[in-house]
PDB file of N, CA and C in Angstrom:
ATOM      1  N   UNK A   1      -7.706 -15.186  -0.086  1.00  0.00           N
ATOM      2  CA  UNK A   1      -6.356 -15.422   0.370  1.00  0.00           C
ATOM      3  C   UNK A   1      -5.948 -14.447   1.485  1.00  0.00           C
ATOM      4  N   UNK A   2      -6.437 -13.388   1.211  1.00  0.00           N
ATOM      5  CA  UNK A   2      -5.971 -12.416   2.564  1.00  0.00           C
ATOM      6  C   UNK A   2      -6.389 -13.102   4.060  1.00  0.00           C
ATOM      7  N   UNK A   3      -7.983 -13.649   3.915  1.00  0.00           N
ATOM      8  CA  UNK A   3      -8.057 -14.028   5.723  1.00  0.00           C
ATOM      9  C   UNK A   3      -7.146 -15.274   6.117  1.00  0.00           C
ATOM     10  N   UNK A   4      -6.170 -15.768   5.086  1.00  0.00           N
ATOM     11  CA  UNK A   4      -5.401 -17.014   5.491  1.00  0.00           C
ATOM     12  C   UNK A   4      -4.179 -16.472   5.543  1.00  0.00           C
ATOM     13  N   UNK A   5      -3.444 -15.454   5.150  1.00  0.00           N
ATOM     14  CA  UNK A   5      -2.100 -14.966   4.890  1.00  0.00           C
ATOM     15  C   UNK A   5      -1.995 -13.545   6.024  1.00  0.00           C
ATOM     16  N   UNK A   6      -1.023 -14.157   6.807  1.00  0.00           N
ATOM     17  CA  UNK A   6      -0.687 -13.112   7.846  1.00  0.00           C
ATOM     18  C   UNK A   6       0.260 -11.326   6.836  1.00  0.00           C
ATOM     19  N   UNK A   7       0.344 -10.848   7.492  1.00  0.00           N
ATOM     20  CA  UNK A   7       1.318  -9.591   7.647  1.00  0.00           C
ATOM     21  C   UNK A   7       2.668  -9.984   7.904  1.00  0.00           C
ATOM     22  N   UNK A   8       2.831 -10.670   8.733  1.00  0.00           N
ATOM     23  CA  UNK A   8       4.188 -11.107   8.958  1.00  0.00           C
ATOM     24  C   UNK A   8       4.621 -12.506   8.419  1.00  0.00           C
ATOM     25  N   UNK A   9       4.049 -13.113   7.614  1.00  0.00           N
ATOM     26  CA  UNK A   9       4.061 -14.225   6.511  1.00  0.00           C
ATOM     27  C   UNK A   9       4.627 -13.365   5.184  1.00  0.00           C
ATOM     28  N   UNK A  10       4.057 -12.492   4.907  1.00  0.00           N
ATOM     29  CA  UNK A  10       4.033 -11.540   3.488  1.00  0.00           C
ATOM     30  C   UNK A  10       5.602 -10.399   3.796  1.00  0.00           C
ATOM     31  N   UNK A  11       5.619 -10.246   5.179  1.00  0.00           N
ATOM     32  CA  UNK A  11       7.050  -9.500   5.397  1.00  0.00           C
ATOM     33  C   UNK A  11       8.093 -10.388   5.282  1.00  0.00           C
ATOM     34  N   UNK A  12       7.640 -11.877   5.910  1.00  0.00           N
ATOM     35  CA  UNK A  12       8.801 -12.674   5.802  1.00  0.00           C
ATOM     36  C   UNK A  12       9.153 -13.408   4.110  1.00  0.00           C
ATOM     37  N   UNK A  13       8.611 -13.138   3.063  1.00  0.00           N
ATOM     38  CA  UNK A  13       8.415 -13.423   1.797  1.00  0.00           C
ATOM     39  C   UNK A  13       8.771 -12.430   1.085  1.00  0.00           C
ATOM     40  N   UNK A  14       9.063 -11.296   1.619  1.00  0.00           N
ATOM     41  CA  UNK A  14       9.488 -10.235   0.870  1.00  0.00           C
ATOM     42  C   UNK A  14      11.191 -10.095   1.403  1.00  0.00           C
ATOM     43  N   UNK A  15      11.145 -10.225   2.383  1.00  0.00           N
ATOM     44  CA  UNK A  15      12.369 -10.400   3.046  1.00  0.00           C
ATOM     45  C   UNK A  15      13.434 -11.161   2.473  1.00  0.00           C
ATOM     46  N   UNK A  16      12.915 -12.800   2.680  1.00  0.00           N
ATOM     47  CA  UNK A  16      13.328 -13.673   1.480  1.00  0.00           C
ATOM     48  C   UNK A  16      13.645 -13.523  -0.254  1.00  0.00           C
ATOM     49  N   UNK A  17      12.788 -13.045  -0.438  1.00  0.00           N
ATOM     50  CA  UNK A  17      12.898 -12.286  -2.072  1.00  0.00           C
ATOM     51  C   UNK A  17      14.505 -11.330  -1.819  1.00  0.00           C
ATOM     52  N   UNK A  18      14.320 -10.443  -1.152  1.00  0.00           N
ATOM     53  CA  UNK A  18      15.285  -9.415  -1.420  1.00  0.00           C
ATOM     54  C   UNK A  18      16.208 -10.159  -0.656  1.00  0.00           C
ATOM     55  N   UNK A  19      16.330 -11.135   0.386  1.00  0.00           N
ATOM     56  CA  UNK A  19      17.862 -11.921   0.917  1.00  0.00           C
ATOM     57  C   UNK A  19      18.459 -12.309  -0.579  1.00  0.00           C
ATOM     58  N   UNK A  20      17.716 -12.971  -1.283  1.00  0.00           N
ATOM     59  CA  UNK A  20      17.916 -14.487  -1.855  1.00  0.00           C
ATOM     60  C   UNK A  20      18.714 -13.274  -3.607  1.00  0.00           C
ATOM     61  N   UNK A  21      18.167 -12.143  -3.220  1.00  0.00           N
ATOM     62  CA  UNK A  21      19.140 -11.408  -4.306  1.00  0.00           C
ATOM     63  C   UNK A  21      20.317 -10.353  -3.845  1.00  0.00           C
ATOM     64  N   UNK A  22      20.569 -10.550  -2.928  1.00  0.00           N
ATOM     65  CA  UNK A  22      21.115  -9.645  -2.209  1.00  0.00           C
ATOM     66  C   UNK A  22      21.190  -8.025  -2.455  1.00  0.00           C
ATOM     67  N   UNK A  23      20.011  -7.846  -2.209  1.00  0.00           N
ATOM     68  CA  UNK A  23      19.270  -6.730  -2.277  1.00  0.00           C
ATOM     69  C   UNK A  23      19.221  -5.508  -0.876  1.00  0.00           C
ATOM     70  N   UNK A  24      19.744  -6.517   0.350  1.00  0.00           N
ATOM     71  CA  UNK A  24      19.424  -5.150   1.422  1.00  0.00           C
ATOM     72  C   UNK A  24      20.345  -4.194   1.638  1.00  0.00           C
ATOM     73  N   UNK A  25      21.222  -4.082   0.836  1.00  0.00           N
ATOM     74  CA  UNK A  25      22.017  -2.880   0.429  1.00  0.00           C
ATOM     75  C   UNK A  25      21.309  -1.867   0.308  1.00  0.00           C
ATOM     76  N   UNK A  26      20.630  -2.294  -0.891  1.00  0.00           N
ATOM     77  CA  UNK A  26      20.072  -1.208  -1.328  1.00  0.00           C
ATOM     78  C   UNK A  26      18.795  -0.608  -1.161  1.00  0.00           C
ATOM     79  N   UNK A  27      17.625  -1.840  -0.053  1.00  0.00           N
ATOM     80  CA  UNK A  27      16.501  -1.425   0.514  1.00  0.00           C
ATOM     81  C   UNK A  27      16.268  -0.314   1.976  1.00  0.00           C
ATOM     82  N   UNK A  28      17.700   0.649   1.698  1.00  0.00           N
ATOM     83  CA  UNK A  28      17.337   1.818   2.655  1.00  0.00           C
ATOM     84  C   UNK A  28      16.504   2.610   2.664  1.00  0.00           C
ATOM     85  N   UNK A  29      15.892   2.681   3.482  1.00  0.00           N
ATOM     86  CA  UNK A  29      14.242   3.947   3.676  1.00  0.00           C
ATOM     87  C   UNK A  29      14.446   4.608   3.060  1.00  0.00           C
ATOM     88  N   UNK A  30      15.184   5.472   2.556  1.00  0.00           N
ATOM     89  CA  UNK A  30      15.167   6.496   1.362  1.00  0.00           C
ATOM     90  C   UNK A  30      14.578   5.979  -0.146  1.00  0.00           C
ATOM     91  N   UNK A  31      15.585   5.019  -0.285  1.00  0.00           N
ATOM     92  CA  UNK A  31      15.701   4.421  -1.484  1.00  0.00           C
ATOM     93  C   UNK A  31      13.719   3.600  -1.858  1.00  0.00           C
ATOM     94  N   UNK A  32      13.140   3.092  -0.480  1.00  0.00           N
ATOM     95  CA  UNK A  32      12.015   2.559  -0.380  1.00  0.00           C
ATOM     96  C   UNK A  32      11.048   3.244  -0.358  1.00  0.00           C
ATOM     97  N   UNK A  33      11.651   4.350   0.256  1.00  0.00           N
ATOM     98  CA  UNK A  33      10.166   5.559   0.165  1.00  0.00           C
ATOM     99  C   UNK A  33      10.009   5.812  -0.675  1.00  0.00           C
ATOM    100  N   UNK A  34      11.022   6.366  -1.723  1.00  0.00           N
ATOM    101  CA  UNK A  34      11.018   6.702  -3.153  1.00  0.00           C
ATOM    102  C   UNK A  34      10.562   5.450  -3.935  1.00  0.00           C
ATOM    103  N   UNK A  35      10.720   4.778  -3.934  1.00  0.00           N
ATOM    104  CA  UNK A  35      10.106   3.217  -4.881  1.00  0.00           C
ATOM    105  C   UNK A  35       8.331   3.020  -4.400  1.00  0.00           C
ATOM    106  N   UNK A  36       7.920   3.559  -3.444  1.00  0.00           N
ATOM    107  CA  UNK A  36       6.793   3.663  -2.850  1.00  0.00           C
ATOM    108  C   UNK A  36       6.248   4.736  -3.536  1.00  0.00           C
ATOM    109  N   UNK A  37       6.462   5.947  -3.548  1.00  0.00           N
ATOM    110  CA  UNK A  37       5.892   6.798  -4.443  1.00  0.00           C
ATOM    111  C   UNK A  37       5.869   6.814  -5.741  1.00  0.00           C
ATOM    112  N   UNK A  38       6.674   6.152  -5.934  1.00  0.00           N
ATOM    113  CA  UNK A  38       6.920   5.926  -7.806  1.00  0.00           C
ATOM    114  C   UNK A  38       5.970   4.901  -7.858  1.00  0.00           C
ATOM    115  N   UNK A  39       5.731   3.675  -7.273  1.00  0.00           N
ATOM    116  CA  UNK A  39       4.814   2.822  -7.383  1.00  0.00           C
ATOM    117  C   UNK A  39       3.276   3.354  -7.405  1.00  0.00           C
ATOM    118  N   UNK A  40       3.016   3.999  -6.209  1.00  0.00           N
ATOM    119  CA  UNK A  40       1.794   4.637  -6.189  1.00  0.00           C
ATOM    120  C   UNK A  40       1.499   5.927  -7.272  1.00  0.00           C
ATOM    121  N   UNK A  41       2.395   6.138  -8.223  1.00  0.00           N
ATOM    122  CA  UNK A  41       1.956   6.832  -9.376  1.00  0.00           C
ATOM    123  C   UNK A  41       1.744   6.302 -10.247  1.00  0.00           C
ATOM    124  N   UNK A  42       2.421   4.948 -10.340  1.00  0.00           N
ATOM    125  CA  UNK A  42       2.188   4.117 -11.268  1.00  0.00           C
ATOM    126  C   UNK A  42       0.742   3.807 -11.499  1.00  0.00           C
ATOM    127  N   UNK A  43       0.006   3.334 -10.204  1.00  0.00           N
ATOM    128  CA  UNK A  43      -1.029   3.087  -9.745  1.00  0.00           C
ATOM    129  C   UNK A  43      -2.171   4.685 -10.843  1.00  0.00           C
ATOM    130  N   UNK A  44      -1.677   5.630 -10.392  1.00  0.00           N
ATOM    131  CA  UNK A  44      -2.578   6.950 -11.010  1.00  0.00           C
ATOM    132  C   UNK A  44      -2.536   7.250 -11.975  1.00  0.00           C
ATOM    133  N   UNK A  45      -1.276   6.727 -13.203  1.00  0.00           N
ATOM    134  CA  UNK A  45      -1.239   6.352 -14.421  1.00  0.00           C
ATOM    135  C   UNK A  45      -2.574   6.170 -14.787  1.00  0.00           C
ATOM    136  N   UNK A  46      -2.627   5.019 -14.371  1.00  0.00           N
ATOM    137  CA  UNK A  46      -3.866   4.002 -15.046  1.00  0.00           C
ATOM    138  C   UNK A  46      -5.367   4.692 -15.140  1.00  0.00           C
ATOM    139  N   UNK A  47      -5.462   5.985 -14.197  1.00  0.00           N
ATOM    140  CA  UNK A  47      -6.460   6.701 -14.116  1.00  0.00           C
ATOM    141  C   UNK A  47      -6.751   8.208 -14.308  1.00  0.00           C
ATOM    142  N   UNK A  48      -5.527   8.314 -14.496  1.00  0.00           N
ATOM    143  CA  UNK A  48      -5.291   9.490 -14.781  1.00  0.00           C
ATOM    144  C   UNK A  48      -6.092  10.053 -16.771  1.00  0.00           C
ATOM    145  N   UNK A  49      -6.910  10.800 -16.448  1.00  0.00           N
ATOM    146  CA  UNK A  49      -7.633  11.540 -17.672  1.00  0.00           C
ATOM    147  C   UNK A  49      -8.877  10.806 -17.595  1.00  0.00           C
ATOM    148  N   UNK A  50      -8.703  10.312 -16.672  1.00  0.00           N
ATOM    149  CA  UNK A  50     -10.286   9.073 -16.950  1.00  0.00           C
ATOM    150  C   UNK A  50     -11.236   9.898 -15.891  1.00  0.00           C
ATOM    151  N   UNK A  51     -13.021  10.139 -16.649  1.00  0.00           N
ATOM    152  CA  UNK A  51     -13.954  10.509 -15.638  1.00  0.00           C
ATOM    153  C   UNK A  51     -14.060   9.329 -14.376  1.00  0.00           C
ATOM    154  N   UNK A  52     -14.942   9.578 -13.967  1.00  0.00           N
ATOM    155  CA  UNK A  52     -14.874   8.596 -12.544  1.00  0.00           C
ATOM    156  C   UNK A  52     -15.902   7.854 -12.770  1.00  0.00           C
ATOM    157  N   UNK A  53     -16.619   7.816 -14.111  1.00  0.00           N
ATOM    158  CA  UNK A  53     -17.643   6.876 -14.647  1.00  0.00           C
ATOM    159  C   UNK A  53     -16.529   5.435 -15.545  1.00  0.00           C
ATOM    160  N   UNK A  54     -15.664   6.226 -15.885  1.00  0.00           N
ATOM    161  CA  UNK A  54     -14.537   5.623 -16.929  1.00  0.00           C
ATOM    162  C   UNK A  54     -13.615   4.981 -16.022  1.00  0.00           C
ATOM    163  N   UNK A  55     -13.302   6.011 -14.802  1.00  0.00           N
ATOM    164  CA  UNK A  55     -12.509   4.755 -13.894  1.00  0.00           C
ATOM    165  C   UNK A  55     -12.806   3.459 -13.351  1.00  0.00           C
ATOM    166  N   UNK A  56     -13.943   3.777 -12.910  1.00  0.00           N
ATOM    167  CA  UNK A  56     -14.947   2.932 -12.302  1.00  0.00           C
ATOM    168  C   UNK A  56     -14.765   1.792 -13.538  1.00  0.00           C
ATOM    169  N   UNK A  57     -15.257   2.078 -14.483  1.00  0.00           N
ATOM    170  CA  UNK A  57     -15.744   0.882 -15.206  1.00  0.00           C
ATOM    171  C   UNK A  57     -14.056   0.024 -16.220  1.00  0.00           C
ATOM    172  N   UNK A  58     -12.927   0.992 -15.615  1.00  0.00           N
ATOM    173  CA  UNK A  58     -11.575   0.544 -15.892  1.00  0.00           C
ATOM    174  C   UNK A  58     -11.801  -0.917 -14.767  1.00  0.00           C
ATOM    175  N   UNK A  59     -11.858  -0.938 -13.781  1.00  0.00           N
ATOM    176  CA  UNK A  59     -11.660  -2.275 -12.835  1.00  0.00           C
ATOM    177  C   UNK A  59     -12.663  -3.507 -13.533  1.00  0.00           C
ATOM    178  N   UNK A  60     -13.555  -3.502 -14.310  1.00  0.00           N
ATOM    179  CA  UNK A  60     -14.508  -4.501 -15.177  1.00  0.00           C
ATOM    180  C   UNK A  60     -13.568  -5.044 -16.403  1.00  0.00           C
ATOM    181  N   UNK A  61     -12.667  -4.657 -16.766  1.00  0.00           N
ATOM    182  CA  UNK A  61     -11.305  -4.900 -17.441  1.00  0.00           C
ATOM    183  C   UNK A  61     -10.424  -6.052 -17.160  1.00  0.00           C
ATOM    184  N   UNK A  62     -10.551  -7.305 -17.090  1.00  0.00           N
ATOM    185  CA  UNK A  62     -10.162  -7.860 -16.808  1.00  0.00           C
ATOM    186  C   UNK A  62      -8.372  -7.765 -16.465  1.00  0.00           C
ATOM    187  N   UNK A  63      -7.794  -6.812 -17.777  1.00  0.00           N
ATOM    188  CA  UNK A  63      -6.295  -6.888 -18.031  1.00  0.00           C
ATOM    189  C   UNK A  63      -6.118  -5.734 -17.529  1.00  0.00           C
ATOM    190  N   UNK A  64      -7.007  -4.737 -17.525  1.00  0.00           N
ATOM    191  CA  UNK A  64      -7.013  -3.359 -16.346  1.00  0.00           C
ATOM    192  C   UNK A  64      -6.507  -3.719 -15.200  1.00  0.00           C
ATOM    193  N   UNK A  65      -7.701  -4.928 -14.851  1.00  0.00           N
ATOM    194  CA  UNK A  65      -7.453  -4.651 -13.362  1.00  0.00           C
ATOM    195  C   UNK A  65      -6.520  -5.816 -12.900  1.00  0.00           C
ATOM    196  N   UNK A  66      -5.771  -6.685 -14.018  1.00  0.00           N
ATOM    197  CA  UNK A  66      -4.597  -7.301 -13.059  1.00  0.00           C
ATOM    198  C   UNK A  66      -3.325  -6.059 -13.367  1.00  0.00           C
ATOM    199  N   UNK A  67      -3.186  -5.435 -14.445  1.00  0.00           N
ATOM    200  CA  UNK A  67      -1.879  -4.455 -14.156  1.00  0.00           C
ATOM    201  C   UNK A  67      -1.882  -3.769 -13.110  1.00  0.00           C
ATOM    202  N   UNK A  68      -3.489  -3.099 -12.947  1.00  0.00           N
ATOM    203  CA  UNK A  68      -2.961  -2.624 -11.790  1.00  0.00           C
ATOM    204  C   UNK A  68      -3.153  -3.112 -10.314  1.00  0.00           C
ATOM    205  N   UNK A  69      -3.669  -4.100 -10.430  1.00  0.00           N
ATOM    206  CA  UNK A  69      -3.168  -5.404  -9.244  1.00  0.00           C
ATOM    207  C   UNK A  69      -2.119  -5.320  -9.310  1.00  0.00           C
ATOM    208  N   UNK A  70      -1.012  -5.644 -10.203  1.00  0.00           N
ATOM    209  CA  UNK A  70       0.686  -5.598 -10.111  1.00  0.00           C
ATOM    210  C   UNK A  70       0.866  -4.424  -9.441  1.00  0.00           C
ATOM    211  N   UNK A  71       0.589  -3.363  -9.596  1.00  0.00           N
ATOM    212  CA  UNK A  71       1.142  -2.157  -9.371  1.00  0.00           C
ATOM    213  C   UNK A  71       0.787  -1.631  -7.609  1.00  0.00           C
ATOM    214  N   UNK A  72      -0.116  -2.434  -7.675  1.00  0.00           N
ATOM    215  CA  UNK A  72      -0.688  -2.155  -5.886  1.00  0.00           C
ATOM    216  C   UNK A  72       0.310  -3.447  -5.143  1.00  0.00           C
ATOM    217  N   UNK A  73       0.662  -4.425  -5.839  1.00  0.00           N
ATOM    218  CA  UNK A  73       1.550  -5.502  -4.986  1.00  0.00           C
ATOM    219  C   UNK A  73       2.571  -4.905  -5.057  1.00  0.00           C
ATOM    220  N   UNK A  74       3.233  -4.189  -6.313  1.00  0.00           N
ATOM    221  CA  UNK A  74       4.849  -3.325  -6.209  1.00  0.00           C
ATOM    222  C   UNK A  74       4.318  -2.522  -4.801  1.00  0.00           C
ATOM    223  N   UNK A  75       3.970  -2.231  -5.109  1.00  0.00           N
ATOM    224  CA  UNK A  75       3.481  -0.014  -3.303  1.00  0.00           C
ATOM    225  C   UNK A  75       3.648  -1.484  -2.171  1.00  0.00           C
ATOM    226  N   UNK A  76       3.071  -2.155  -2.611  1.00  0.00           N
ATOM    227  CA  UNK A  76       3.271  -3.529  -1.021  1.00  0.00           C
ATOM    228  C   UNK A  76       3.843  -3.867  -0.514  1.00  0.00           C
ATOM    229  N   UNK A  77       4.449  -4.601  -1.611  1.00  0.00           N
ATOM    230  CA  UNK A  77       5.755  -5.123  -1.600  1.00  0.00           C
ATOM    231  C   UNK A  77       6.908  -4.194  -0.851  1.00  0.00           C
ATOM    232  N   UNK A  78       7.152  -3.020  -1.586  1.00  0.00           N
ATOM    233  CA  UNK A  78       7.867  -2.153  -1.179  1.00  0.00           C
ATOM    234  C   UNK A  78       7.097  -1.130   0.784  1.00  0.00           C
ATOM    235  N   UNK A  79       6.070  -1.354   1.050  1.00  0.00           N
ATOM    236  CA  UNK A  79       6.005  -1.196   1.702  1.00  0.00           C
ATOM    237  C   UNK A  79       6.507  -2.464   3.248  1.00  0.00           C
ATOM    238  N   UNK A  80       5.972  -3.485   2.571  1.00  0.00           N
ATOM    239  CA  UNK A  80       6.248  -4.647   3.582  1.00  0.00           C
ATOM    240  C   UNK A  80       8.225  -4.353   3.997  1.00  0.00           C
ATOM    241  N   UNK A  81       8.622  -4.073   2.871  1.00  0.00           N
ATOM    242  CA  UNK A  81      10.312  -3.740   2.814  1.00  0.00           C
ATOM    243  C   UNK A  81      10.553  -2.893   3.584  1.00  0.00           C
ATOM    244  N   UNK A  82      10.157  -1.229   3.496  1.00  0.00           N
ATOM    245  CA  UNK A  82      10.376  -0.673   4.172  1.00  0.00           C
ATOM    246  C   UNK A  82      10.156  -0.882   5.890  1.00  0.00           C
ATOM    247  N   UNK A  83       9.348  -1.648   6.238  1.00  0.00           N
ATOM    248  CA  UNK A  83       9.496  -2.279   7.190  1.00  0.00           C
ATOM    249  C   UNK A  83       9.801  -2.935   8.067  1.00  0.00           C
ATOM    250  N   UNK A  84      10.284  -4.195   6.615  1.00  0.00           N
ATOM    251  CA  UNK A  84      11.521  -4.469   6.984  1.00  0.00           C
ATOM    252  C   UNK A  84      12.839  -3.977   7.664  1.00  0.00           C
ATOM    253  N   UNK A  85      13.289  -2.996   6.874  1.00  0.00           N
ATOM    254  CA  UNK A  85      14.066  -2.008   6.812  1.00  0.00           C
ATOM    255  C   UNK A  85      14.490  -1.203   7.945  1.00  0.00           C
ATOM    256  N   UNK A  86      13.232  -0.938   8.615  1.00  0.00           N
ATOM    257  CA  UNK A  86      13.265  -0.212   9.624  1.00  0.00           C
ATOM    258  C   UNK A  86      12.690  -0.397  10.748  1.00  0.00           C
ATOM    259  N   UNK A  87      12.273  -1.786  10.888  1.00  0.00           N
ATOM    260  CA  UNK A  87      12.036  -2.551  12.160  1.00  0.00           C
ATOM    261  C   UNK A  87      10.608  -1.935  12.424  1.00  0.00           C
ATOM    262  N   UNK A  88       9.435  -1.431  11.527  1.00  0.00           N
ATOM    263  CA  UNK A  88       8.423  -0.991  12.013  1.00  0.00           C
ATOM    264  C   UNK A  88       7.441  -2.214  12.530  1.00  0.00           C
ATOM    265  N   UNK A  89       6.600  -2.137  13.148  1.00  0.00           N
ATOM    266  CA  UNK A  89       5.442  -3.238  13.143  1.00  0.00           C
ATOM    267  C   UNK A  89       3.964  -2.396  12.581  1.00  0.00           C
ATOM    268  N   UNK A  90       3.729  -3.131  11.346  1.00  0.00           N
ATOM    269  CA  UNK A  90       3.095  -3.006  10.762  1.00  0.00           C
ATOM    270  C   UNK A  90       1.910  -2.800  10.949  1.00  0.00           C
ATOM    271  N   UNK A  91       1.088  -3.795  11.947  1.00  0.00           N
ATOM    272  CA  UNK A  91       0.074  -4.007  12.597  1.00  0.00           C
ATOM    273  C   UNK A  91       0.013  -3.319  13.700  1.00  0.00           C
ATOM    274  N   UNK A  92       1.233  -2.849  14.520  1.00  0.00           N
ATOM    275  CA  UNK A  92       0.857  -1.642  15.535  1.00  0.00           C
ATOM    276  C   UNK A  92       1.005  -0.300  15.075  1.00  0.00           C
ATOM    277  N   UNK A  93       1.791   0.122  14.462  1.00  0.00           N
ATOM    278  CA  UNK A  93       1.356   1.186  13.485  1.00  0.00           C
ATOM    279  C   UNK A  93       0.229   1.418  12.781  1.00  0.00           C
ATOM    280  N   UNK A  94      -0.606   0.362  12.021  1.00  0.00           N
ATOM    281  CA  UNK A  94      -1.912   0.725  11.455  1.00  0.00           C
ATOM    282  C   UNK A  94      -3.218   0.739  12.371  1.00  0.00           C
ATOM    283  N   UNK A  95      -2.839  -0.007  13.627  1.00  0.00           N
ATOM    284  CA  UNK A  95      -3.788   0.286  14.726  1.00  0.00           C
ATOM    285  C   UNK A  95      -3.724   1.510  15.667  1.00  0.00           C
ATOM    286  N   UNK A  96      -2.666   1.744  15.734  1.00  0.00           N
ATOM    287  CA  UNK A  96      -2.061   3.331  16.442  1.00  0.00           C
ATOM    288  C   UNK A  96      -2.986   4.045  15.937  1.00  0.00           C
ATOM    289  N   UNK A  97      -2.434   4.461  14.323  1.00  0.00           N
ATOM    290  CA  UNK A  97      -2.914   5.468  13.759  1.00  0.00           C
ATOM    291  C   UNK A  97      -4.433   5.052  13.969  1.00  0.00           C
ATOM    292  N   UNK A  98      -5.105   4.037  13.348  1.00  0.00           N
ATOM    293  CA  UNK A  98      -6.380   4.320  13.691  1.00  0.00           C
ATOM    294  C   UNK A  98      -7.293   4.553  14.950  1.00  0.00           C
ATOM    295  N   UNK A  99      -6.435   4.418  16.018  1.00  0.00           N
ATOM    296  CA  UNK A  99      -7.086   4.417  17.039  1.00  0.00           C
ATOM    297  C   UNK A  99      -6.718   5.996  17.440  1.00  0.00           C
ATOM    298  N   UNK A 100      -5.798   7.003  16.443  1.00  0.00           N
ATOM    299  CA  UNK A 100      -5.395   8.473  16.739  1.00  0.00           C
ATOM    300  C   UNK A 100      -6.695   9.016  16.165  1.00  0.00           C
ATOM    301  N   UNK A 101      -7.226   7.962  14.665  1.00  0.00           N
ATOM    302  CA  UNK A 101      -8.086   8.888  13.788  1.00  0.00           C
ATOM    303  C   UNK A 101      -9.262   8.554  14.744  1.00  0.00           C
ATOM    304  N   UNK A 102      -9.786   8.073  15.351  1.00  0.00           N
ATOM    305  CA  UNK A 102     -10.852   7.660  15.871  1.00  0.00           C
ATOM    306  C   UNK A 102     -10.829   9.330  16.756  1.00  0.00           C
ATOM    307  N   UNK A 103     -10.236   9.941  17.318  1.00  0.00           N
ATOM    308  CA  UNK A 103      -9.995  11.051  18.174  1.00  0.00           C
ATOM    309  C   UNK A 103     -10.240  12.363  17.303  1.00  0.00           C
ATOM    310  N   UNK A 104      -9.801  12.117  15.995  1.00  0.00           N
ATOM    311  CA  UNK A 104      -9.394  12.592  15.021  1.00  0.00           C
ATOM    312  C   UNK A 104     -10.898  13.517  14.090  1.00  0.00           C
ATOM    313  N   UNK A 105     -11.390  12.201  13.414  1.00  0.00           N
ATOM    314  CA  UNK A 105     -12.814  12.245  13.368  1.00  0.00           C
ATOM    315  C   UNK A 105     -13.830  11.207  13.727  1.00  0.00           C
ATOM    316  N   UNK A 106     -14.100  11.771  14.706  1.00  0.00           N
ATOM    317  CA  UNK A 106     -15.547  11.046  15.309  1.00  0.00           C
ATOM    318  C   UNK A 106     -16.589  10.798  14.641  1.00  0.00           C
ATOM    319  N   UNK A 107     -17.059   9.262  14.657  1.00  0.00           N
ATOM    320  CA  UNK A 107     -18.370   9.410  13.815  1.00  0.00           C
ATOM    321  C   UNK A 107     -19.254  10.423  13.674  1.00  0.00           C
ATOM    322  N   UNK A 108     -19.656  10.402  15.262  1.00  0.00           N
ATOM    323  CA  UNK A 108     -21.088  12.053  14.553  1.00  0.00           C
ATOM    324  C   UNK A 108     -20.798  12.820  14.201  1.00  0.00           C
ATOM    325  N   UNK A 109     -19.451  13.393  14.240  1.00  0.00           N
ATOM    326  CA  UNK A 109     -18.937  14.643  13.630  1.00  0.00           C
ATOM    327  C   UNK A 109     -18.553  14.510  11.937  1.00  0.00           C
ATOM    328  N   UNK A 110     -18.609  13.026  11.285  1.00  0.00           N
ATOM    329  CA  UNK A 110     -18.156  13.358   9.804  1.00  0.00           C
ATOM    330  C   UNK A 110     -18.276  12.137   9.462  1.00  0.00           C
ATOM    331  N   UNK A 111     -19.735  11.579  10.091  1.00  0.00           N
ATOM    332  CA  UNK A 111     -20.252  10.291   9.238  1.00  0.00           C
ATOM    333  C   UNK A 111     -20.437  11.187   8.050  1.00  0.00           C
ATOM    334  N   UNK A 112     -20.268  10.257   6.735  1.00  0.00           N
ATOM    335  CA  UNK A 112     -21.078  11.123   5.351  1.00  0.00           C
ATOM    336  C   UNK A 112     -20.385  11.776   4.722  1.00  0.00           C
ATOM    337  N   UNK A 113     -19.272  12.404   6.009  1.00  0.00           N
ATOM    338  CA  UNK A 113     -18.740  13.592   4.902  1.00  0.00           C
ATOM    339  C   UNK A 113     -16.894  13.362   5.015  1.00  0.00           C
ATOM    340  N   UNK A 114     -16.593  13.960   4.261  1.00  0.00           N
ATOM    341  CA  UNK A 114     -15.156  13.513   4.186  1.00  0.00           C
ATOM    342  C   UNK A 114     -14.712  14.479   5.712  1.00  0.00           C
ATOM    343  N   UNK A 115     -13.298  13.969   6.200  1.00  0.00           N
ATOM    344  CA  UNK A 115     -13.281  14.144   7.488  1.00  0.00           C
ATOM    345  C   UNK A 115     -12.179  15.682   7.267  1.00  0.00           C
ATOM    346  N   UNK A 116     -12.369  16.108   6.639  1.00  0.00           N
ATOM    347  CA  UNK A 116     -11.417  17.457   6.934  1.00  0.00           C
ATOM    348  C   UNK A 116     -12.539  18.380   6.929  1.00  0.00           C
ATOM    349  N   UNK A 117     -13.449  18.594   6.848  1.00  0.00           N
ATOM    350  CA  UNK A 117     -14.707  19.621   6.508  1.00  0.00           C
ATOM    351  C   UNK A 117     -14.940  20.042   7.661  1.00  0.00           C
TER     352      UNK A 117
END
């Protein structure tokens, strides 16, 4: 479903969601950033105390891995919003930045290895 469903299909569906409750009161960047981080802990819940043999084998879970499917569409959701919100473009922002990290870390310099080293 992702190579058929745009970015700006999924903003305009989230958009709709929060029109249709009259919700953009209360979807100010503050309020979204914070629902974004709370979401993405939600997300570390699920893994949190677990070895990384145990995490790993948490996603083979069938009911594992749709909760926290829910919990990665909430961080989404709420991200697509904040976007909303604040008139970002989504797709030039995630190409920006990657085209900063490309400068950032260079392949030969930190193929292999994590890029702060």
């Amino acid at each position: 479903m992702d190579e058929q469903t745009t970015i700006g299909a999924l903003r305009t569906a989230v958009h709709a969601f929060v029109d249709a409750r009259d919700w953009h009161r209360y979807h100010t960047p503050k309020n979204l950033a914070m629902s974004i981080a709370i979401e993405a802990a939600e997300i570390m819940e699920h893994f949190q105390w677990q070895s990384l043999t145990e995490s790993e084998e948490l996603l083979h879970d069938p009911a594992a891995k749709a909760e926290i499917a829910d919990e990665l569409a909430d961080v989404l959701i709420y991200c697509l919003s904040f976007a909303n919100s604040t008139g970002i473009d989504v797709s030039d922002a995630i190409l920006r930045k990657l085209a900063r990290n490309e400068t950032r870390f260079p392949v030969g310099r930190v193929r292999g290895r994590l890029g702060t080293e």
